[in-house]
Protein backbone atom coordinates (compact mmCIF):
# COMPACT_ATOMS: atom_id res chain seq x y z
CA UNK A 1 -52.95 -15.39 -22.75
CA UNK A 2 -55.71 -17.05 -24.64
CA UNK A 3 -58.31 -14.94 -23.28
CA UNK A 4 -56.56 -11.82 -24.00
CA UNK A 5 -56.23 -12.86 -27.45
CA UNK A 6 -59.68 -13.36 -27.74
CA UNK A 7 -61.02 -10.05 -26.07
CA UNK A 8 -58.93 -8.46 -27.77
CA UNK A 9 -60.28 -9.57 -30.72
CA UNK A 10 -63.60 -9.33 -30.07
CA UNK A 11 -62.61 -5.80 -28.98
CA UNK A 12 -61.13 -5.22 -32.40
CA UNK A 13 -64.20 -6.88 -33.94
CA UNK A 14 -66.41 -4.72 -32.54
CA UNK A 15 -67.63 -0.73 -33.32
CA UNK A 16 -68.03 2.53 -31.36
CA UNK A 17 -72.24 3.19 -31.05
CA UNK A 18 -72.97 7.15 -30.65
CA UNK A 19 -76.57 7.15 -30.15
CA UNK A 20 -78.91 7.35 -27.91
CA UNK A 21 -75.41 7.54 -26.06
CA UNK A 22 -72.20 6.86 -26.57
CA UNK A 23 -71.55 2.90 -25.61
CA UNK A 24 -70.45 -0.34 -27.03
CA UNK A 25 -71.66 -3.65 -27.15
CA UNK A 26 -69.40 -6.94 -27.33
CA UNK A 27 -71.38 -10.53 -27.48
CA UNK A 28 -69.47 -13.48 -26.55
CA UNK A 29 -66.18 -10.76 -25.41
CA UNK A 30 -64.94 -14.20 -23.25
CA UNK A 31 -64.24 -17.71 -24.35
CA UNK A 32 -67.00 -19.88 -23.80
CA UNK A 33 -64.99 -22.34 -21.74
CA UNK A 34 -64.05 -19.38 -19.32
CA UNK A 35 -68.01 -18.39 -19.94
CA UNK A 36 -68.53 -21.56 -18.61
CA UNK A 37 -65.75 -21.82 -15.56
CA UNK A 38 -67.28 -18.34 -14.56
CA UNK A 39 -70.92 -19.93 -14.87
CA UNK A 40 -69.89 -22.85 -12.47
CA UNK A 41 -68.20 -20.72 -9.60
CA UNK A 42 -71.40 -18.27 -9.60
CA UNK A 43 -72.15 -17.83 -5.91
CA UNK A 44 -75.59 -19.55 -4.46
CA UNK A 45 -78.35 -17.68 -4.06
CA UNK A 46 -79.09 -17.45 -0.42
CA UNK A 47 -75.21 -15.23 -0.23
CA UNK A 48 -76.84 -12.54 -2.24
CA UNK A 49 -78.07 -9.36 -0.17
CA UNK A 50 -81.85 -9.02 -1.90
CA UNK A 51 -84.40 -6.75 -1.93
CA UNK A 52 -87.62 -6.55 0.18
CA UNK A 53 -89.44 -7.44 -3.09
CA UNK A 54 -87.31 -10.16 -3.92
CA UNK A 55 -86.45 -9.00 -7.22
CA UNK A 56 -82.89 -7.46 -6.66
CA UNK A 57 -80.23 -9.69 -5.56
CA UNK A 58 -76.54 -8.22 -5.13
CA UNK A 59 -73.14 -9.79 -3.51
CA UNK A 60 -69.78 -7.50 -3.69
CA UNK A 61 -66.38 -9.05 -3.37
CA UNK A 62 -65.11 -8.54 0.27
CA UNK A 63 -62.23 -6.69 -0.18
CA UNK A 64 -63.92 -3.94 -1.82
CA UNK A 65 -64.16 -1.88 1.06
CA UNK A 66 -67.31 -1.32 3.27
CA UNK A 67 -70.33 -2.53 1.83
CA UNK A 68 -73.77 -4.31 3.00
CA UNK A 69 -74.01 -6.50 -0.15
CA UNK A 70 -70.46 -8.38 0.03
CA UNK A 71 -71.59 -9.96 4.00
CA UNK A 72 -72.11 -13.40 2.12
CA UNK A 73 -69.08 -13.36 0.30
CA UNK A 74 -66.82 -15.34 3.15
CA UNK A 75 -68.99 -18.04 2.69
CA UNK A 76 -68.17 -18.58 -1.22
CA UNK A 77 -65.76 -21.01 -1.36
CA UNK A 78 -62.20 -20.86 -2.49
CA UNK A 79 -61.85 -21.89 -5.17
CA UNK A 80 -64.68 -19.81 -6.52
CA UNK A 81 -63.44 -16.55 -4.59
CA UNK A 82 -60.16 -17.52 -6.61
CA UNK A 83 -62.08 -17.30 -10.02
CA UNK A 84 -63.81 -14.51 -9.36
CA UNK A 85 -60.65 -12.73 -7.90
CA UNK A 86 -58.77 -13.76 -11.46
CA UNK A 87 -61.86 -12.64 -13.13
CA UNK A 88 -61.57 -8.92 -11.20
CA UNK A 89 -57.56 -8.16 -11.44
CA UNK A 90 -56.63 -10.14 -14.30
CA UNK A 91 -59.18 -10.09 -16.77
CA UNK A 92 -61.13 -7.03 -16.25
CA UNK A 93 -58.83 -4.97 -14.83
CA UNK A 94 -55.49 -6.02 -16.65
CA UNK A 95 -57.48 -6.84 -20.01
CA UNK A 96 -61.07 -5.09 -20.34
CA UNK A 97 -60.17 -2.32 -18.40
CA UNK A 98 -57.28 -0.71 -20.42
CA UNK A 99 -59.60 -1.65 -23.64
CA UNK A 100 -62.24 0.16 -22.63
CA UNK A 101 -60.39 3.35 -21.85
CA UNK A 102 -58.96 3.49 -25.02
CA UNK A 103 -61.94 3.06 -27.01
CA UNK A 104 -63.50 5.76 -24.87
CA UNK A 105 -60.44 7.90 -24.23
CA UNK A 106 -62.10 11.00 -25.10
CA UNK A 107 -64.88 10.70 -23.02
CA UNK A 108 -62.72 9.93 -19.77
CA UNK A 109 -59.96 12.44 -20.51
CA UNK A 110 -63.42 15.41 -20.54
CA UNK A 111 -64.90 13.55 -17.34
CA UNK A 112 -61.76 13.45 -15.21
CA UNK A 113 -61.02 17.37 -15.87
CA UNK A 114 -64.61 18.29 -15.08
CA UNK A 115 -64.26 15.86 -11.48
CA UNK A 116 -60.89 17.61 -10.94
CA UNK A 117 -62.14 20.87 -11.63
CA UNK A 118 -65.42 20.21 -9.17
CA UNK A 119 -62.29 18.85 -6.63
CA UNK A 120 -60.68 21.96 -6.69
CA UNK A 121 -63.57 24.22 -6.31
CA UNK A 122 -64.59 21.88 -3.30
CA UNK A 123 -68.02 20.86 -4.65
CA UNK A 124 -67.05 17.36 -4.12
CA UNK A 125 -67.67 16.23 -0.28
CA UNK A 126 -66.18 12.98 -0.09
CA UNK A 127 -62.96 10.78 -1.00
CA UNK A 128 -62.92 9.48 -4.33
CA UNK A 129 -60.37 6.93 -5.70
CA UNK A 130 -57.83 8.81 -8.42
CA UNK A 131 -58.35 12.19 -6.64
CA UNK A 132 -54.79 12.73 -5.50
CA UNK A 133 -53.13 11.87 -8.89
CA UNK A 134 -56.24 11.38 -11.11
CA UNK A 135 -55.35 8.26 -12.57
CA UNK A 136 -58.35 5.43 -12.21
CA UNK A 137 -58.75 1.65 -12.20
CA UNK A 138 -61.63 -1.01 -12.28
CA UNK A 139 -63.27 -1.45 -9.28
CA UNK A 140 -64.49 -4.83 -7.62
CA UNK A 141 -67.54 -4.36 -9.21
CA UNK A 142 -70.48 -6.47 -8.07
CA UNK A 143 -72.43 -9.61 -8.59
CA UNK A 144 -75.92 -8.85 -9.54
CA UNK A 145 -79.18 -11.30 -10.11
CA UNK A 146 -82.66 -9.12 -11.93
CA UNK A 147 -85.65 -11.17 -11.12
CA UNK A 148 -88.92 -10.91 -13.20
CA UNK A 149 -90.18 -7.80 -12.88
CA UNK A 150 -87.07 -5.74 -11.41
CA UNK A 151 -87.30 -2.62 -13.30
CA UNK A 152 -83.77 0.04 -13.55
CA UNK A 153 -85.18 3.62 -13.81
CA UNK A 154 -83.36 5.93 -16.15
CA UNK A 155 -80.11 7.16 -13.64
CA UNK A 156 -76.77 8.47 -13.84
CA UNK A 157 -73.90 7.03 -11.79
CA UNK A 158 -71.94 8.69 -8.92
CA UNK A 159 -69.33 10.77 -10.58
CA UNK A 160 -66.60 8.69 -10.16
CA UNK A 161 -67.77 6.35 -12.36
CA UNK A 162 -66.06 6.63 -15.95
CA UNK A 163 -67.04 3.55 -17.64
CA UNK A 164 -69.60 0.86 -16.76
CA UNK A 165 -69.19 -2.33 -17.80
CA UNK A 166 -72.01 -4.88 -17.80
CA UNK A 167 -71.08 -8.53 -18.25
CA UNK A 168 -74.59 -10.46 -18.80
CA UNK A 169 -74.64 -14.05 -18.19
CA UNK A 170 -77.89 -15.76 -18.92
CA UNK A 171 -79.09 -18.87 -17.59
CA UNK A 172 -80.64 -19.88 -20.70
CA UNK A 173 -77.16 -21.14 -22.25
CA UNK A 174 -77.70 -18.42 -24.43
């Protein structure tokens, strides 16, 4: 309850950015103490699927589905997989999630009837999630470590995607 209060306050707090593209940024969205809890149950290093330059790091959680990057993810313990598995279905998908689709309503309600119209005309090849009743959720997401130098090129995400959420924790204490 108290971190719902408090995202959805800093949700409240917070305003709608149109340019370059439509997006929204929310500092300090969770409490610091559950800043913190997430902080401590952060998976080692050496569980992270990396890069051949060593500048990429990623680690899915296992029941995602089929992926490369969630093979260390067994090995997390517990008690960490149990934070990060609150983290996933309670807080962003029971709180962030629904905020987020209101604030960009608009923009999902336009996606979702250009993906259904591609669906029916069969220019989509493969499964997606929400295709037989076109309703969506928040996905597993993934754990990600940037190392100095790691550079994102300018992209756009798999059609499915609606929203993308980026929660940034530094190690600076910042």
């Amino acid at each position: 309850g108290a971190i719902r209060a408090h995202v959805e306050r800093r949700f409240a707090e917070s305003a709608r950015a149109e340019s370059p593209i439509t997006h929204l940024i929310i500092e300090r969205v969770f409490p610091d103490a559950f800043y913190a809890r997430l902080a401590a149950a952060w998976p080692s290093l050496e569980l992270f699927k990396r890069d051949k330059a060593g500048r990429k790091y990623d680690l899915v959680p296992a029941d995602s589905g089929p992926d490369s990057r969630s093979a260390g993810y067994d090995r997390v313990s517990p008690e960490d997989r149990a934070v990060w598995a609150f983290f996933v279905g309670t807080v962003n998908r029971a709180i962030v999630g629904p905020l987020l689709a209101k604030v960009f309503e608009q923009e999902i309600a336009d996606r979702l009837d250009k993906i259904k119209h591609a669906h029916e005309a069969g220019l989509i090849g493969y499964a997606m999630a929400g295709a037989r009743d076109w309703t969506f959720r928040a996905n597993n997401g993934r754990m990600m470590i940037r190392g100095n130098g790691y550079e994102l090129k300018p992209h756009v995400d798999s059609m499915p995607y609606l929203v993308t959420a980026l929660h940034y924790f530094p190690d600076d204490g910042g």
